[in-house]
PDB file of N, CA and C in Angstrom:
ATOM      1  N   UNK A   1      15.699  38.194  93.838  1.00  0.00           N
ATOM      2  CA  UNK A   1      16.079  36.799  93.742  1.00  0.00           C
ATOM      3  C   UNK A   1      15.078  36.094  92.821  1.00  0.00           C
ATOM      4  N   UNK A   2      15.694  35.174  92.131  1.00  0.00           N
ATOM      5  CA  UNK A   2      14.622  34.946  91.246  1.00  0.00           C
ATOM      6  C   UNK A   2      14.690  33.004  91.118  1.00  0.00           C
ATOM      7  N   UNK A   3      14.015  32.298  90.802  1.00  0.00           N
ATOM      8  CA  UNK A   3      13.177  30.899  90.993  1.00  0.00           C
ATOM      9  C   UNK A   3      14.495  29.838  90.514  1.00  0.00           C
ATOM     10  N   UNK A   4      15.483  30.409  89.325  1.00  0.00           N
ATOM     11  CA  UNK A   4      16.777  29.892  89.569  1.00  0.00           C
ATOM     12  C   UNK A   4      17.937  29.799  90.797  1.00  0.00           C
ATOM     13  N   UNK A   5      17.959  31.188  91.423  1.00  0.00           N
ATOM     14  CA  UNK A   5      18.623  30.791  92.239  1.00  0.00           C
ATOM     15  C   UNK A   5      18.390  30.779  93.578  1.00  0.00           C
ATOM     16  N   UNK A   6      16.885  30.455  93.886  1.00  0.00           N
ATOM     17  CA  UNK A   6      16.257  29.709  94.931  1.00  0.00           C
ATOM     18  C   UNK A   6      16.531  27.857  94.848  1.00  0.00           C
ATOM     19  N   UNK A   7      16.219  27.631  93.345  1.00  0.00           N
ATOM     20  CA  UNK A   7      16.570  26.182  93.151  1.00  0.00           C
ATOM     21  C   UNK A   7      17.852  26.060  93.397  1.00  0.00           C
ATOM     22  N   UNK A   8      18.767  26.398  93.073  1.00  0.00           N
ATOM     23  CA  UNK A   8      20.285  26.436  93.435  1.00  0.00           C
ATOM     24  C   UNK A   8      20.783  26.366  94.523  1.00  0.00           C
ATOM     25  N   UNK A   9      20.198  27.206  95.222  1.00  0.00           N
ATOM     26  CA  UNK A   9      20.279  27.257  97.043  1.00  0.00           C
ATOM     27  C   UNK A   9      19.625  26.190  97.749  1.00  0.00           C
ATOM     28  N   UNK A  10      18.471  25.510  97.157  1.00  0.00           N
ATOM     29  CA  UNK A  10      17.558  24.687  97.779  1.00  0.00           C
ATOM     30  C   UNK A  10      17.023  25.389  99.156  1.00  0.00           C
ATOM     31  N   UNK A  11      16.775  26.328  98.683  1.00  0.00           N
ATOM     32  CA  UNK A  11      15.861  27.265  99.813  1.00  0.00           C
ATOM     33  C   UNK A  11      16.785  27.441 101.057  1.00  0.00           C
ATOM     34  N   UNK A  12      18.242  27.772 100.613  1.00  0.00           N
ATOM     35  CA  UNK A  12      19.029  27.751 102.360  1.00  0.00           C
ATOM     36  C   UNK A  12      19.880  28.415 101.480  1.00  0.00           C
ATOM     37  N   UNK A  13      20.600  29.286 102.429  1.00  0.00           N
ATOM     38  CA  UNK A  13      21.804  30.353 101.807  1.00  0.00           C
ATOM     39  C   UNK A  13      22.694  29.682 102.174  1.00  0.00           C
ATOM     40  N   UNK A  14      23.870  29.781 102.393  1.00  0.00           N
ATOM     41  CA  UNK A  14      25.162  29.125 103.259  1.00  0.00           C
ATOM     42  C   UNK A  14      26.300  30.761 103.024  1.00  0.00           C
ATOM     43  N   UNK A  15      26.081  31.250 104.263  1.00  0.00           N
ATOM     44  CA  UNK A  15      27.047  32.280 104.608  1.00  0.00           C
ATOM     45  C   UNK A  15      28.216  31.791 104.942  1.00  0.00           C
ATOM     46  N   UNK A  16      29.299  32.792 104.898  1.00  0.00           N
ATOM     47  CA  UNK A  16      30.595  32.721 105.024  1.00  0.00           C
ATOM     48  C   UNK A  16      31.077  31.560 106.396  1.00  0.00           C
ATOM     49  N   UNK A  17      31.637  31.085 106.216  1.00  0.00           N
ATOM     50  CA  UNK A  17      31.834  29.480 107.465  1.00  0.00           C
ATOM     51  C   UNK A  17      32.875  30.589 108.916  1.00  0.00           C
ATOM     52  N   UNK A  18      32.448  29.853 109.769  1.00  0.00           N
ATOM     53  CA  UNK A  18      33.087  29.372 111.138  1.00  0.00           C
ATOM     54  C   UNK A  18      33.763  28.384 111.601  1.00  0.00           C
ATOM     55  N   UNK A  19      35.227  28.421 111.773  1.00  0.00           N
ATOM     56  CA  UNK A  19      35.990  27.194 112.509  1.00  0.00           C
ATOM     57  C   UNK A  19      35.903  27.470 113.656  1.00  0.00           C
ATOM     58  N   UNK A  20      35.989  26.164 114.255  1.00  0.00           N
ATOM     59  CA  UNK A  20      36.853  25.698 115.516  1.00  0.00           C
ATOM     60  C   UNK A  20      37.451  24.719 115.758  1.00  0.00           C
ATOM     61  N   UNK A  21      37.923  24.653 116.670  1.00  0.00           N
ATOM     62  CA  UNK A  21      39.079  23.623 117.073  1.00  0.00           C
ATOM     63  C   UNK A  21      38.416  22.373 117.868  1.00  0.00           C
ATOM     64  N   UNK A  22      38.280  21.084 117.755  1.00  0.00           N
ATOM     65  CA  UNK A  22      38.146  20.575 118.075  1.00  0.00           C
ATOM     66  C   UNK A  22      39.235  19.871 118.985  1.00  0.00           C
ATOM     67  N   UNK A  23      39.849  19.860 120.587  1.00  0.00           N
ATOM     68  CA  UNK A  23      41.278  19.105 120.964  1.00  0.00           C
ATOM     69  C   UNK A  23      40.630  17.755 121.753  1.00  0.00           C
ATOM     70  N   UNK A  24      40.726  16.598 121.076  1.00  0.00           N
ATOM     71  CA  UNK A  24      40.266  15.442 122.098  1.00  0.00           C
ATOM     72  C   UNK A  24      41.306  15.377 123.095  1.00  0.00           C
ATOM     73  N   UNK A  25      41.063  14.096 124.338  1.00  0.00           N
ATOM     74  CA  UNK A  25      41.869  14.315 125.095  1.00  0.00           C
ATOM     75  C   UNK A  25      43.424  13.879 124.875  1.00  0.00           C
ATOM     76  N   UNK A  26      43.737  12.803 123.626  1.00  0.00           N
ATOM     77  CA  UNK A  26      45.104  12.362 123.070  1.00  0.00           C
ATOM     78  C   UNK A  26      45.717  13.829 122.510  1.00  0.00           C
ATOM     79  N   UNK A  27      45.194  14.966 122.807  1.00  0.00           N
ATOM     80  CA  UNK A  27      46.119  16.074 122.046  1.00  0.00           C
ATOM     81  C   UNK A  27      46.255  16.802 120.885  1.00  0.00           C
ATOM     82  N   UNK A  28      45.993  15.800 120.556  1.00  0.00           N
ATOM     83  CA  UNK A  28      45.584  16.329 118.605  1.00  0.00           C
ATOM     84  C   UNK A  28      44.480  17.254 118.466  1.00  0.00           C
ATOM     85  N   UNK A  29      44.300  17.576 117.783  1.00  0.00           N
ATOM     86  CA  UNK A  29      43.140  18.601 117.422  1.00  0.00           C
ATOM     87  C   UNK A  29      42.947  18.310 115.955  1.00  0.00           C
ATOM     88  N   UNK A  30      41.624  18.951 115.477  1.00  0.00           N
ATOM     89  CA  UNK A  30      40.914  18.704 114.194  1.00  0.00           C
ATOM     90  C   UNK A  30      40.473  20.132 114.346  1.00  0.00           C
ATOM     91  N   UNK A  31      40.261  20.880 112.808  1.00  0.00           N
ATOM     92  CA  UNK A  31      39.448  22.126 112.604  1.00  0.00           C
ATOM     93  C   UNK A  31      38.098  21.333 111.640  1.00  0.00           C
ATOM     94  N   UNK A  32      37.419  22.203 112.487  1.00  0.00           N
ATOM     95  CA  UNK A  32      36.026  21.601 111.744  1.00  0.00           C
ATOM     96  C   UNK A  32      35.492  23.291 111.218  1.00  0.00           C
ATOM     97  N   UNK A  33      34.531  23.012 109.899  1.00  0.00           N
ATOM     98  CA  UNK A  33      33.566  23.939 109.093  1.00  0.00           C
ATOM     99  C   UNK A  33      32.377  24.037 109.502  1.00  0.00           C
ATOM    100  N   UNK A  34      31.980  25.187 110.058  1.00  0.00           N
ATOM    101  CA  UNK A  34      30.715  25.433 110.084  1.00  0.00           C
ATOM    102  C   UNK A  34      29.728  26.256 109.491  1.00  0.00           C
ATOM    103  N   UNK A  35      29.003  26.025 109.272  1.00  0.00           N
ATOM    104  CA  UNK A  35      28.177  27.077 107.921  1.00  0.00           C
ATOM    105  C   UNK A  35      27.051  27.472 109.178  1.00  0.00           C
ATOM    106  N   UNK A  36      27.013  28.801 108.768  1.00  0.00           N
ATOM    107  CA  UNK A  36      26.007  29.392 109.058  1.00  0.00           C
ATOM    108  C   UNK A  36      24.415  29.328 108.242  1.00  0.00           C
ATOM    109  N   UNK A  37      23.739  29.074 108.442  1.00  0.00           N
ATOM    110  CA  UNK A  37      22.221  28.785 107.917  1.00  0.00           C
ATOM    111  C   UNK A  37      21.690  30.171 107.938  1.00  0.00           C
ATOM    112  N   UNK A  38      20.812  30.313 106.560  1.00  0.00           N
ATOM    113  CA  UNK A  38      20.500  31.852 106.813  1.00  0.00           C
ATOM    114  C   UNK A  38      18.849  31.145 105.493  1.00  0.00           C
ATOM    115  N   UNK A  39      17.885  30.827 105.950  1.00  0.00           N
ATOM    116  CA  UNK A  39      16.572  30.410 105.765  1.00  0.00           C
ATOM    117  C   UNK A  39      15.842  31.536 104.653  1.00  0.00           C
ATOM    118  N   UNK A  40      15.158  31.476 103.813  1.00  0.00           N
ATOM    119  CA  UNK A  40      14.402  32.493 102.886  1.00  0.00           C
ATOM    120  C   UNK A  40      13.586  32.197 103.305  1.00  0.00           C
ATOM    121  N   UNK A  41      12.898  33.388 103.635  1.00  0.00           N
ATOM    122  CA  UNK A  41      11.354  33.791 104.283  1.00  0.00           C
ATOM    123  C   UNK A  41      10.255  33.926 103.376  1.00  0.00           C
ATOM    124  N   UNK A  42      10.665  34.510 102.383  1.00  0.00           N
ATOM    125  CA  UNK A  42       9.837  34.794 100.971  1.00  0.00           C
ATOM    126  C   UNK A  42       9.266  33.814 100.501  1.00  0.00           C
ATOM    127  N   UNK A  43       8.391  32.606 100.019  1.00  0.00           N
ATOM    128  CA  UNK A  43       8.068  31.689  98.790  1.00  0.00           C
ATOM    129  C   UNK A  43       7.727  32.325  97.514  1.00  0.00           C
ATOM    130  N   UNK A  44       8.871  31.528  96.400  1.00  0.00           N
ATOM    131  CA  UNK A  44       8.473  32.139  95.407  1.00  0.00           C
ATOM    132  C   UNK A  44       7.465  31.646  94.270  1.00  0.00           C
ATOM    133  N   UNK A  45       6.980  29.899  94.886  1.00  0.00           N
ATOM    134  CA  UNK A  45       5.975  29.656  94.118  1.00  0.00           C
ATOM    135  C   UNK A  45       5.507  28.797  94.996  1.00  0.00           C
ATOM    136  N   UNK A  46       3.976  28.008  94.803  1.00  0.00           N
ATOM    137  CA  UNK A  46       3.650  27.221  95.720  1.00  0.00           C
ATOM    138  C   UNK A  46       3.178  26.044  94.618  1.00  0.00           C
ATOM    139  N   UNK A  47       2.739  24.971  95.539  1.00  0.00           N
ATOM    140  CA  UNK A  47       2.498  23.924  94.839  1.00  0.00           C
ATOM    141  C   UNK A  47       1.574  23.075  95.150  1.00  0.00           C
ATOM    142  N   UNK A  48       0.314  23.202  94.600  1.00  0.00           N
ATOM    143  CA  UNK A  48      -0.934  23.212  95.337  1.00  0.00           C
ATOM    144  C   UNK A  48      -1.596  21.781  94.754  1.00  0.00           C
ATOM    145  N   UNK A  49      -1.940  20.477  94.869  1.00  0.00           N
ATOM    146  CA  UNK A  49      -2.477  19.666  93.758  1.00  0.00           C
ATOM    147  C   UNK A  49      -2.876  18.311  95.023  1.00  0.00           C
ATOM    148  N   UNK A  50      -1.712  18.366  95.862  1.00  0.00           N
ATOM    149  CA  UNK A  50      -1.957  16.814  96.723  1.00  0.00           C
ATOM    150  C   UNK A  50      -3.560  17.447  97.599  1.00  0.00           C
ATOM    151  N   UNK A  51      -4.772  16.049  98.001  1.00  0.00           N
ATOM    152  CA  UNK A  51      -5.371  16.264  98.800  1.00  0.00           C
ATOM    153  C   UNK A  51      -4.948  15.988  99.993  1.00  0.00           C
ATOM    154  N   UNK A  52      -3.914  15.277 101.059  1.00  0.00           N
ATOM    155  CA  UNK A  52      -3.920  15.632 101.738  1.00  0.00           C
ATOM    156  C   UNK A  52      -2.585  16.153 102.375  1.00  0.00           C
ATOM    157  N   UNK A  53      -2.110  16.030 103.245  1.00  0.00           N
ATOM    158  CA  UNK A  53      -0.691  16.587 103.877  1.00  0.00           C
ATOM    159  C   UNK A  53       0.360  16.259 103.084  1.00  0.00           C
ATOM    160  N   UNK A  54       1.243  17.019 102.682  1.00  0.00           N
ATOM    161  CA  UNK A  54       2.569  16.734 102.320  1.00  0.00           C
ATOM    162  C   UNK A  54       4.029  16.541 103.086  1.00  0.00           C
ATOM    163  N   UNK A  55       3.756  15.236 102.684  1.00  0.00           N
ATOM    164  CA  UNK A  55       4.817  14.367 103.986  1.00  0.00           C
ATOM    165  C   UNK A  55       6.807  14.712 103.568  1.00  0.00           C
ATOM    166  N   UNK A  56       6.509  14.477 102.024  1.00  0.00           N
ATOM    167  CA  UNK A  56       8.293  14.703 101.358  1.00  0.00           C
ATOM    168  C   UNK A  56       8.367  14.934 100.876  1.00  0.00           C
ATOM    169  N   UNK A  57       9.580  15.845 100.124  1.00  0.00           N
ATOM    170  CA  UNK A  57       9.791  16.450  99.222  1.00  0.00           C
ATOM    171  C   UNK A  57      11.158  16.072  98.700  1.00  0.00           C
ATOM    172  N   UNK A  58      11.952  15.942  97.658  1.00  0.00           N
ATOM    173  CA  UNK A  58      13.117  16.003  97.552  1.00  0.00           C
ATOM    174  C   UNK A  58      13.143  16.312  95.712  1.00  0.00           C
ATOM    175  N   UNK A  59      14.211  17.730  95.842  1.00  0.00           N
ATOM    176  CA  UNK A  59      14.496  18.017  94.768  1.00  0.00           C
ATOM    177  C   UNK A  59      15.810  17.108  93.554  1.00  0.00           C
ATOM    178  N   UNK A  60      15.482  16.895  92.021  1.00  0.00           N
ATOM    179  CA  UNK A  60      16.256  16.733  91.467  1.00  0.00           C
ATOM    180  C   UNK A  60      17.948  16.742  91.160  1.00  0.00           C
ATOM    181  N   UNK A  61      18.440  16.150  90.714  1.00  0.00           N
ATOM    182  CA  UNK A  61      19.920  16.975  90.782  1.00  0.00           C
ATOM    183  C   UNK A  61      20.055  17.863  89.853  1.00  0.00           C
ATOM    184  N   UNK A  62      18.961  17.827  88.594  1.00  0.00           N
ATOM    185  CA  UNK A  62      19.246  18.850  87.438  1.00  0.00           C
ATOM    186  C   UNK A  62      18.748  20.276  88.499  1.00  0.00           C
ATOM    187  N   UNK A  63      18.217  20.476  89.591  1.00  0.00           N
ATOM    188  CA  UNK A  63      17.311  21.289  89.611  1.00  0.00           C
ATOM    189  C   UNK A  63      16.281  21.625  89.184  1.00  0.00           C
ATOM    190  N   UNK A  64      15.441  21.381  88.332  1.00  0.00           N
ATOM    191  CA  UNK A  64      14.448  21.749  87.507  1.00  0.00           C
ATOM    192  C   UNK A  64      13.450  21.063  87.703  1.00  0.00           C
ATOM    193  N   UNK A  65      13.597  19.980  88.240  1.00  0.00           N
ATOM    194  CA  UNK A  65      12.148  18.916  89.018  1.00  0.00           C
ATOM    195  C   UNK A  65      12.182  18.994  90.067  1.00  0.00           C
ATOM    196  N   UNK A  66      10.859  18.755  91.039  1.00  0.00           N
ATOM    197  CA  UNK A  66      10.542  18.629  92.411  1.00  0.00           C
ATOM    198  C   UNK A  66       9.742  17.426  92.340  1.00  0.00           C
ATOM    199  N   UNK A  67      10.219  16.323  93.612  1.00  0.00           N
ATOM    200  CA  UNK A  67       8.887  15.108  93.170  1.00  0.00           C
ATOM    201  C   UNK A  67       8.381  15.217  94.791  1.00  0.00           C
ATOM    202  N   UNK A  68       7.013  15.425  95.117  1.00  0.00           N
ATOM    203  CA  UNK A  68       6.555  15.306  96.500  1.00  0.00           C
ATOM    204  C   UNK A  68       6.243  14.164  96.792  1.00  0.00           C
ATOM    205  N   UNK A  69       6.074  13.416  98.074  1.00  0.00           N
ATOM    206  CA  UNK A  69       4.998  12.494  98.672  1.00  0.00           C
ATOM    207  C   UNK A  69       4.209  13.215  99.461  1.00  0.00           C
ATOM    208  N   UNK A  70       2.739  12.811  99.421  1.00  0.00           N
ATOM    209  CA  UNK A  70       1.585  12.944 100.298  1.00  0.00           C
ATOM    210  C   UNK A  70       0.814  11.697 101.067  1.00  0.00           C
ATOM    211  N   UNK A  71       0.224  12.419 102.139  1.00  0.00           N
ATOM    212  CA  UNK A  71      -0.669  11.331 102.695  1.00  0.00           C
ATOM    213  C   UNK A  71      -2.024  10.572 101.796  1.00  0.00           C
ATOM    214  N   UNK A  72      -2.369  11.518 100.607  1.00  0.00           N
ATOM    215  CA  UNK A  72      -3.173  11.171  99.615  1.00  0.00           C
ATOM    216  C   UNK A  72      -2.685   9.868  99.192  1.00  0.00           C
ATOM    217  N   UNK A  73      -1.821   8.954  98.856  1.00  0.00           N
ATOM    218  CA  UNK A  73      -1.079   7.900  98.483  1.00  0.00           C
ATOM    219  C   UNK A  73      -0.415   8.009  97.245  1.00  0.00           C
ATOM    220  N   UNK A  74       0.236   9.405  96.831  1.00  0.00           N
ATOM    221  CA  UNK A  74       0.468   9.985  95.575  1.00  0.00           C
ATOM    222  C   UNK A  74       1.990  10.407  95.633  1.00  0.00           C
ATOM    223  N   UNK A  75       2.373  10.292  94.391  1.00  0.00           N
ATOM    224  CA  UNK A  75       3.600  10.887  94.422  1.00  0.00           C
ATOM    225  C   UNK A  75       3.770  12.093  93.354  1.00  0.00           C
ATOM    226  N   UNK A  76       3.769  13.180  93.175  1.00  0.00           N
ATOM    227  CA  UNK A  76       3.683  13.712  92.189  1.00  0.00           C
ATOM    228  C   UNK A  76       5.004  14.930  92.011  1.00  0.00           C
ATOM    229  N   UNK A  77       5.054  14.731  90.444  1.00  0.00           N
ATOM    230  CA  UNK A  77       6.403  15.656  89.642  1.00  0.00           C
ATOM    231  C   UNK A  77       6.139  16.920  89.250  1.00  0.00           C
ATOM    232  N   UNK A  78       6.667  17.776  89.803  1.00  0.00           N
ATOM    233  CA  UNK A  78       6.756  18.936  89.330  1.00  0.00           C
ATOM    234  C   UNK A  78       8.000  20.101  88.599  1.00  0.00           C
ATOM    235  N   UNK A  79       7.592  20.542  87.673  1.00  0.00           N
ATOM    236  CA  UNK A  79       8.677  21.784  87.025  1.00  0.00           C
ATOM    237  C   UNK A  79       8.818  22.445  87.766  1.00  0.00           C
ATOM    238  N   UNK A  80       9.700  22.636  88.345  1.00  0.00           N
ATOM    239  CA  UNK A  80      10.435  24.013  89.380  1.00  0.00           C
ATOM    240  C   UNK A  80      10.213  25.265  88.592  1.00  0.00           C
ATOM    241  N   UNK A  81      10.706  25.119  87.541  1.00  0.00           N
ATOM    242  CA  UNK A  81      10.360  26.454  87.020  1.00  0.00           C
ATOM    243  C   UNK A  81       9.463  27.415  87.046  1.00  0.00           C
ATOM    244  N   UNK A  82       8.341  26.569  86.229  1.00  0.00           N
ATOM    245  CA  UNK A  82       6.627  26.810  85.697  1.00  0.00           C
ATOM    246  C   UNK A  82       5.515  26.616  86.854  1.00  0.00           C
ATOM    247  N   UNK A  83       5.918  25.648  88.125  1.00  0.00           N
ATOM    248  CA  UNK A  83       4.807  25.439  88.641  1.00  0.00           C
ATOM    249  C   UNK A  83       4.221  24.373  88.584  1.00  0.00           C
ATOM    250  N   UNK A  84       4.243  23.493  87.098  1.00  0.00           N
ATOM    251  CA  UNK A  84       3.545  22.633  86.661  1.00  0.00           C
ATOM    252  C   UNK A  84       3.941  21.177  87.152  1.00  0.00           C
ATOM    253  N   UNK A  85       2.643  20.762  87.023  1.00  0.00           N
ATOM    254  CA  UNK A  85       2.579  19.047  88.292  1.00  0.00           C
ATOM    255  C   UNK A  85       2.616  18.276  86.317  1.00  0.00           C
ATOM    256  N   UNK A  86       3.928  17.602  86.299  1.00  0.00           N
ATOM    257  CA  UNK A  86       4.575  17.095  85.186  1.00  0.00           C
ATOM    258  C   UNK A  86       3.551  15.257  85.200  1.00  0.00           C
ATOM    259  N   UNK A  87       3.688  14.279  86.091  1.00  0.00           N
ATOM    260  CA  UNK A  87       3.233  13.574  86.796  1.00  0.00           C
ATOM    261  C   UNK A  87       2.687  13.427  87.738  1.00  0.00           C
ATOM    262  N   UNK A  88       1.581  12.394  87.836  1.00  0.00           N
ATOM    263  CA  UNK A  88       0.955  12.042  89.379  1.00  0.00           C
ATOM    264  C   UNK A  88       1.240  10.134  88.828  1.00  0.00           C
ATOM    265  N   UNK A  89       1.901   9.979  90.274  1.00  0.00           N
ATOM    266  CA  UNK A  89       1.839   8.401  90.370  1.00  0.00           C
ATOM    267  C   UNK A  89       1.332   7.615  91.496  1.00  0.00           C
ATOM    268  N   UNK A  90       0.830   6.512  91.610  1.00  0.00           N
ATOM    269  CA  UNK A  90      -0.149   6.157  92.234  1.00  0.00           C
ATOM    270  C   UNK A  90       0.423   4.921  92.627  1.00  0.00           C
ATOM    271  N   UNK A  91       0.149   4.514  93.872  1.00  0.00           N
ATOM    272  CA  UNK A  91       0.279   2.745  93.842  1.00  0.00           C
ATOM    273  C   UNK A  91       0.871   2.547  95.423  1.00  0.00           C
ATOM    274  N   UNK A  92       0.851   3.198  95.843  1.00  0.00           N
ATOM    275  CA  UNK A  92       1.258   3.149  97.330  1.00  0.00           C
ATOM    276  C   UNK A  92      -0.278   2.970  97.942  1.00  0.00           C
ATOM    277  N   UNK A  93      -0.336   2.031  99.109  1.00  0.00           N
ATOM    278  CA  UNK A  93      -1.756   1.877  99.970  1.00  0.00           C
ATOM    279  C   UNK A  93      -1.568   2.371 101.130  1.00  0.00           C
ATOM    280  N   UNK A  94      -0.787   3.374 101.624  1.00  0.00           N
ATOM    281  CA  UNK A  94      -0.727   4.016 102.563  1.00  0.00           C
ATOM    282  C   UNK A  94       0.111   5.785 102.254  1.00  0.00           C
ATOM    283  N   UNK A  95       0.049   6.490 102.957  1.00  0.00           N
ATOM    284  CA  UNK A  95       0.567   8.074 102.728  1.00  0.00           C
ATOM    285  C   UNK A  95       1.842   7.392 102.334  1.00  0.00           C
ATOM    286  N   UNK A  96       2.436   8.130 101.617  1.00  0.00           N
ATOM    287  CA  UNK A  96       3.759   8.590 101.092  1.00  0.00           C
ATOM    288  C   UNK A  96       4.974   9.193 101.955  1.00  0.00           C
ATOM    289  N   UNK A  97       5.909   8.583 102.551  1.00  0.00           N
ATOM    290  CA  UNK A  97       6.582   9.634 103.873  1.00  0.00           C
ATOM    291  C   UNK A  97       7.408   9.698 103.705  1.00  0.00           C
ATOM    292  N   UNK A  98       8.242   9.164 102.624  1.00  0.00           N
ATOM    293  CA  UNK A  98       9.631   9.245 102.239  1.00  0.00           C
ATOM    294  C   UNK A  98      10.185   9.022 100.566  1.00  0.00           C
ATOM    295  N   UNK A  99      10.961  10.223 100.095  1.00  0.00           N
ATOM    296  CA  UNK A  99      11.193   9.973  99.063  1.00  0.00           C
ATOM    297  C   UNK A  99      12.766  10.096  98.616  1.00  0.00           C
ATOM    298  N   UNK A 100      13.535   9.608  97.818  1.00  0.00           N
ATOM    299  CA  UNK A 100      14.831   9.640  97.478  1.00  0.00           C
ATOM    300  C   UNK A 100      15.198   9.795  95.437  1.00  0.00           C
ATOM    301  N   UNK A 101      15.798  10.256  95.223  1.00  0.00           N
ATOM    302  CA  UNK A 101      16.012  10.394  93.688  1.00  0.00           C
ATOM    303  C   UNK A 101      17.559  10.125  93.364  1.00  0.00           C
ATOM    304  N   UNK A 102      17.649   9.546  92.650  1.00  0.00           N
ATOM    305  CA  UNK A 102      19.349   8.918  92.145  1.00  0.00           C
ATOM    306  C   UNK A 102      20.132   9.854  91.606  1.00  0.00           C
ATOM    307  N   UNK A 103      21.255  10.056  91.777  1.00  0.00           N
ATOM    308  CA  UNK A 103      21.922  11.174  91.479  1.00  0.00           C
ATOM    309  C   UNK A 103      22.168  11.353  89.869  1.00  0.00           C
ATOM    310  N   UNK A 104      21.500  10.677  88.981  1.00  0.00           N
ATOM    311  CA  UNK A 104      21.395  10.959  87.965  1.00  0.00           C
ATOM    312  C   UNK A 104      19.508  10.961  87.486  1.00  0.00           C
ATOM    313  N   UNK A 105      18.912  11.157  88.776  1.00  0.00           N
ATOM    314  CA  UNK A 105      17.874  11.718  88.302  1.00  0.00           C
ATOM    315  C   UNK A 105      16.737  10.633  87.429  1.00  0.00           C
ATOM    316  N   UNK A 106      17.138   9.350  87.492  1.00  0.00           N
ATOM    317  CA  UNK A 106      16.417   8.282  86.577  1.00  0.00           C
ATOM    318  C   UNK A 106      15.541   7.699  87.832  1.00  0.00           C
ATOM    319  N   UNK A 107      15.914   7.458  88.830  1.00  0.00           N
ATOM    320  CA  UNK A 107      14.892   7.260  89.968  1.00  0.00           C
ATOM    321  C   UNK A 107      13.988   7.548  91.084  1.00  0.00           C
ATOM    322  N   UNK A 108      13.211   6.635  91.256  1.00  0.00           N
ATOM    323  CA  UNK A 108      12.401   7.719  92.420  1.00  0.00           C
ATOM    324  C   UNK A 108      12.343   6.540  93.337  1.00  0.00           C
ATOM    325  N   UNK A 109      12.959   6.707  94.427  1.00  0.00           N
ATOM    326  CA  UNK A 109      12.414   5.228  95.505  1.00  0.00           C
ATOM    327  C   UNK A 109      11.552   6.492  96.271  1.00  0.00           C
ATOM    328  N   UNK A 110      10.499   5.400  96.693  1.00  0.00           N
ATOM    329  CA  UNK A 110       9.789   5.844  97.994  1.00  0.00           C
ATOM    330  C   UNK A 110       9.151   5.424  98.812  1.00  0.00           C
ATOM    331  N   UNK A 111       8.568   5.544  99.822  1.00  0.00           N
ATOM    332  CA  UNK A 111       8.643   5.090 101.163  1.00  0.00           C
ATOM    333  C   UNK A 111       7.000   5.088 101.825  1.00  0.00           C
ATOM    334  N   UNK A 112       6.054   4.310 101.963  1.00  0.00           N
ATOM    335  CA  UNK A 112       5.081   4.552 102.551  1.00  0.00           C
ATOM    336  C   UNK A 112       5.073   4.508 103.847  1.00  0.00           C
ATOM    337  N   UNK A 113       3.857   4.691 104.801  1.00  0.00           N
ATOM    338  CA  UNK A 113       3.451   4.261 106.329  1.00  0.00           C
ATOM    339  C   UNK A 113       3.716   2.844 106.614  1.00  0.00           C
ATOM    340  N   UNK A 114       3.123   1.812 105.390  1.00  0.00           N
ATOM    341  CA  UNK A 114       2.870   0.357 105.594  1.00  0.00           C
ATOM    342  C   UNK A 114       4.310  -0.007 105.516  1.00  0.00           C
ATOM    343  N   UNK A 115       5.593   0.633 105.343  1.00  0.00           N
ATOM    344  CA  UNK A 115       6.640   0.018 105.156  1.00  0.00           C
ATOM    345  C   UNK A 115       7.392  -0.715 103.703  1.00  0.00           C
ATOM    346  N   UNK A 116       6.363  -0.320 102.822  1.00  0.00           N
ATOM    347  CA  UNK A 116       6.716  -0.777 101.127  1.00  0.00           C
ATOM    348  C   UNK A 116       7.507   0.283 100.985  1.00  0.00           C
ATOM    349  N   UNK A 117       8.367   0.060 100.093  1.00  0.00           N
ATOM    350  CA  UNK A 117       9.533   0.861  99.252  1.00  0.00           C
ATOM    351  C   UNK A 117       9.618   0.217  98.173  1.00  0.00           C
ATOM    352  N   UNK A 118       8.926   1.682  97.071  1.00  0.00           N
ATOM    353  CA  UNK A 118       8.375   1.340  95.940  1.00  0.00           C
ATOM    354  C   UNK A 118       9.986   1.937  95.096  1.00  0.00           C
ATOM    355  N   UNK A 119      10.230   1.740  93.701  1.00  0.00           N
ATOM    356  CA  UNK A 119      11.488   2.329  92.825  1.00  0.00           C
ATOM    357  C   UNK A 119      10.418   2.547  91.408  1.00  0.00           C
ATOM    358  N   UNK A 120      10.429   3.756  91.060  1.00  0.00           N
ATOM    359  CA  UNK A 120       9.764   3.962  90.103  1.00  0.00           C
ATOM    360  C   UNK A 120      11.110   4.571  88.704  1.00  0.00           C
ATOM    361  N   UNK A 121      11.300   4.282  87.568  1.00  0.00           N
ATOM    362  CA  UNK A 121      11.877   4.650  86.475  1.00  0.00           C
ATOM    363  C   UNK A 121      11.587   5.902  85.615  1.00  0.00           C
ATOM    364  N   UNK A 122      12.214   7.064  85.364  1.00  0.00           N
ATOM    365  CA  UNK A 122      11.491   8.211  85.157  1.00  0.00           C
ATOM    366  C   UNK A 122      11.722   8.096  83.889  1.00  0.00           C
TER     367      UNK A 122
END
């Protein structure tokens, strides 16, 4: 397996699905999808740079970026590919605990301890 299609997967397989039947008590029934979760044990790269705990993570939609939050008060960008910490951004006065990216990849909101929710422009 190789660092493309770990990014692809976002580190989770999704095996072949499971239905069932859902019948409320009006009679009807609904089939619902269930995916089986099947976890990679392996890491195929690590990402070593925040000083302290790493609170969030959320990957790109291209795949190819990773942006973390830490308790350091940092937010920093990384190449999925290479390894490489692309950016470090700064400006939060408390850890970093939540992060979100726009589905076209131009934003970064994120989320400190103190309750600020910062929007940064990539």
């Amino acid at each position: 397996m190789d660092l493309d299609e770990v990014v692809d997967a976002s580190h989770v397989d999704v095996s072949e699905a499971d239905y069932y039947t859902n019948q409320p008590a009006d009679g009807s029934s609904t089939h619902r999808k269930i995916s089986k979760l099947v976890t990679i044990t392996t890491p195929l790269r690590e990402f070593r740079t925040h000083e302290e705990l790493v609170m969030t993570v959320a990957v790109f939609p291209d795949k190819r970026r990773m942006v973390t939050g830490s308790d350091d008060k940092t937010i920093r960008l990384w190449d999925l590919k290479t390894g490489v910490m692309s950016k470090k951004m700064q400006g939060h006065s408390k850890g970093v605990w939540t992060l979100a990216v726009s589905p076209d990849g131009q934003l970064i909101a994120s989320g400190d301890d103190s309750g600020t929710v910062k929007v940064s422009i990539m």
